[in-house]
Protein backbone atom coordinates (compact mmCIF):
# COMPACT_ATOMS: atom_id res chain seq x y z
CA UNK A 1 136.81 153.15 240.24
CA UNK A 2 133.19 151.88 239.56
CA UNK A 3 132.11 152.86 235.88
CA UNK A 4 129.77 156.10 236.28
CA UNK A 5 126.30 155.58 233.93
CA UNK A 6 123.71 158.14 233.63
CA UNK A 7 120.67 158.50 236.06
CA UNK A 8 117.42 156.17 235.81
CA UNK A 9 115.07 158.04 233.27
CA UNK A 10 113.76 159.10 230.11
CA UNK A 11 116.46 159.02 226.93
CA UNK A 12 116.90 158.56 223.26
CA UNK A 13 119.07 156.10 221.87
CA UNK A 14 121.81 158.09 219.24
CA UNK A 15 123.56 155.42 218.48
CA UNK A 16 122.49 151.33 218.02
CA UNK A 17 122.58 149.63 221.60
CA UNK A 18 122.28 145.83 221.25
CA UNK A 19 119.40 145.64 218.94
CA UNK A 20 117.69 149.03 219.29
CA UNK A 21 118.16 151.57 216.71
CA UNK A 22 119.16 155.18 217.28
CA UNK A 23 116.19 157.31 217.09
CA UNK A 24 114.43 155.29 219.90
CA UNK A 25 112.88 156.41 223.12
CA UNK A 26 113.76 154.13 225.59
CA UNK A 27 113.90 154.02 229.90
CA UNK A 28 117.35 154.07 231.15
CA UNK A 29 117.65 152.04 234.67
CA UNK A 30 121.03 151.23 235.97
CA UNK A 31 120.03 149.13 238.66
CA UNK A 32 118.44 146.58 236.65
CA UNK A 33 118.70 142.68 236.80
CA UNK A 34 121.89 141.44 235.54
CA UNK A 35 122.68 144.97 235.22
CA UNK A 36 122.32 148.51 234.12
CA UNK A 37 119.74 148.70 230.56
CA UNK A 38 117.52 150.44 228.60
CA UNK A 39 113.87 149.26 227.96
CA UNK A 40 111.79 150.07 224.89
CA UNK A 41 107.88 151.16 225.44
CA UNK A 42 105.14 148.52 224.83
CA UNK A 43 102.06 150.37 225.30
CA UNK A 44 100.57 153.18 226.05
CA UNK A 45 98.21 154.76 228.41
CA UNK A 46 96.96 158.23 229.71
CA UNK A 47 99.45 159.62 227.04
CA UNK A 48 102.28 157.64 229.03
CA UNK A 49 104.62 155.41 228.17
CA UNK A 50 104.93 151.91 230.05
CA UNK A 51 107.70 150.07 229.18
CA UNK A 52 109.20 146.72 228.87
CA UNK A 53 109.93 144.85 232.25
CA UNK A 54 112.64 142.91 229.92
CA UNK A 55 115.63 145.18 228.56
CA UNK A 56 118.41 145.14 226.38
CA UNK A 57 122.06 145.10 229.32
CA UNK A 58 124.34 148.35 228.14
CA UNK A 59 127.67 147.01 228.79
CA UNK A 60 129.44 150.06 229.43
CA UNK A 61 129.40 153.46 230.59
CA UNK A 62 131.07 154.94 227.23
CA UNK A 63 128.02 153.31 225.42
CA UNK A 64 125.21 154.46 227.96
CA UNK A 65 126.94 158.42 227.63
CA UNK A 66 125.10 158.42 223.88
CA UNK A 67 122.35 158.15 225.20
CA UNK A 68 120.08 161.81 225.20
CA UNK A 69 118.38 162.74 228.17
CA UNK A 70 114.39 163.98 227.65
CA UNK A 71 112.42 165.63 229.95
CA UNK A 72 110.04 163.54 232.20
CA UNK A 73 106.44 162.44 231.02
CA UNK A 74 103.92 164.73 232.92
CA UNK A 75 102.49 167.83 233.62
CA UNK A 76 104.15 171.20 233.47
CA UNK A 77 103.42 174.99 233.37
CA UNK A 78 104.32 177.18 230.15
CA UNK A 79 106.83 179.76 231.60
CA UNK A 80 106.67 181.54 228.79
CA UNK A 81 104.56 181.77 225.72
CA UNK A 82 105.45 179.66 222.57
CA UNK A 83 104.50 178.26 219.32
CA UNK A 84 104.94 174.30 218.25
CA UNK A 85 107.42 175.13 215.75
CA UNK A 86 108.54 177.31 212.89
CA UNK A 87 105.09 177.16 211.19
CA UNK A 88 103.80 178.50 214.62
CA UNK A 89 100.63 176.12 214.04
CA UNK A 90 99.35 176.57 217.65
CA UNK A 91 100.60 179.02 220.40
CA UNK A 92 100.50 177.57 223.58
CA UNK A 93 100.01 180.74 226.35
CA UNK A 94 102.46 181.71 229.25
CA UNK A 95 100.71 179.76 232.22
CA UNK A 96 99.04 177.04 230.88
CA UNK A 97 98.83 173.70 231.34
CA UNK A 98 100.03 170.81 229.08
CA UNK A 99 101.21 167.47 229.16
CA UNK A 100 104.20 166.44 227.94
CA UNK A 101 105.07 162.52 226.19
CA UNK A 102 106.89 160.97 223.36
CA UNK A 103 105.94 158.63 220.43
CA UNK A 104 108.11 155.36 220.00
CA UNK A 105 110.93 157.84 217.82
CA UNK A 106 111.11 160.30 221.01
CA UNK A 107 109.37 162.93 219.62
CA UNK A 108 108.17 165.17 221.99
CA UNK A 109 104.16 166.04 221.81
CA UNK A 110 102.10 168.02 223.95
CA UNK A 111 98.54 167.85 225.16
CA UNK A 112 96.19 170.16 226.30
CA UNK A 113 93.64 169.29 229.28
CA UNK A 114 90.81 171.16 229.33
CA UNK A 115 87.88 171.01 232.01
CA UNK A 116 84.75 169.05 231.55
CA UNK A 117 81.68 167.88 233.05
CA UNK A 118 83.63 164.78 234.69
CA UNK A 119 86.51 167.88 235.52
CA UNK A 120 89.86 168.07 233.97
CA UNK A 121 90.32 166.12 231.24
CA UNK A 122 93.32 165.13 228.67
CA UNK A 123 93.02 164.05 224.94
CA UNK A 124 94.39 161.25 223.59
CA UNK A 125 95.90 162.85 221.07
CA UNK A 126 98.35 165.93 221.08
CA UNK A 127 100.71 168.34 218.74
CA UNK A 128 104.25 167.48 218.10
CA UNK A 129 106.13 170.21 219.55
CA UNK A 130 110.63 171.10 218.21
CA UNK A 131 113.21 170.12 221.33
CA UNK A 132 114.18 173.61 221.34
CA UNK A 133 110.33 175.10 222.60
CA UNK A 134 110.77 172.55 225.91
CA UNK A 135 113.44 174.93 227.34
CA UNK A 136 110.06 177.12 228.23
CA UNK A 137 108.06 174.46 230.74
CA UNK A 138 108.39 173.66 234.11
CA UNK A 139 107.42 170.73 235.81
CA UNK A 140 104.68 169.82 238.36
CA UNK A 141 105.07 167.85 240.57
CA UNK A 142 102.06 165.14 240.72
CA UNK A 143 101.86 162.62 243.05
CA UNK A 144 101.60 158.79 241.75
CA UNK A 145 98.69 157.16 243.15
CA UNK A 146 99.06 153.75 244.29
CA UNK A 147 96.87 152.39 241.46
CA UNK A 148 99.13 154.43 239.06
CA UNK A 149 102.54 151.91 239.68
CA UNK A 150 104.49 151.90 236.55
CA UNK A 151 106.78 149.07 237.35
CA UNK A 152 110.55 149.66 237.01
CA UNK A 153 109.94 153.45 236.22
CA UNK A 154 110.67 155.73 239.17
């Protein structure tokens, strides 16, 4: 039987793989060339991650099962009202619209588009948000434009 490894996406690393330290966001692709891998972001743009097109092989299935799954980069809905964290710093409003993305240590932080003369715009910079308060989006789903490729992401 074929070993099973997790699906293509968004993870952190909890445990070293190869030469990338737990605590890492990295893109999980298991049809990669020689085989399945992670890849570490090298850039950033439009509060997305673009990563690597060269990645570290994970030799086995037991080693890609540390990995953490995270939630997708993109837009999604607040289902239910929330604050950032125990401080409750900024309340982010049952309906509204963020963005979700990660620094390089997989933190999750949230931006807030607002509309402007050139129509709806995002900031460059957004508000760390805990792990637990993601339980209370829901995704959108936004078509990728043909400009928009992100290489080996899917």
């Amino acid at each position: 039987m074929a070993p099973t490894f997790p699906p293509c996406g968004l993870y952190v690393t909890t445990e070293e793989i190869g030469q990338v330290p737990a605590g890492r966001l990295v893109l999980f692709h298991d049809h990669g060339d020689p085989g399945p891998g992670i890849y570490l972001p090298e850039s950033w743009a439009h509060n997305r991650a673009n990563f690597s097109s060269r990645g570290i092989t994970v030799q086995s299935a037991a080693l890609a099962a540390t990995l953490k799954p995270l939630l997708s980069e993109g837009l999604y809905r607040v289902e239910e009202a929330f604050t950032c964290c125990a401080k409750n710093c900024r309340t982010y409003p049952q309906d509204s619209l963020v963005q979700l993305g990660y620094d390089g240590a997989a933190n999750a932080i949230l931006f807030e588009p607002s509309w402007g003369p050139e129509g709806l715009q995002i900031p460059e910079s957004g508000q760390r948000v805990d792990d637990l308060r993601l339980s209370k989006l829901a995704y959108l789903m936004v078509r990728e434009g043909a400009t928009g490729s992100r290489g080996i992401y899917h």
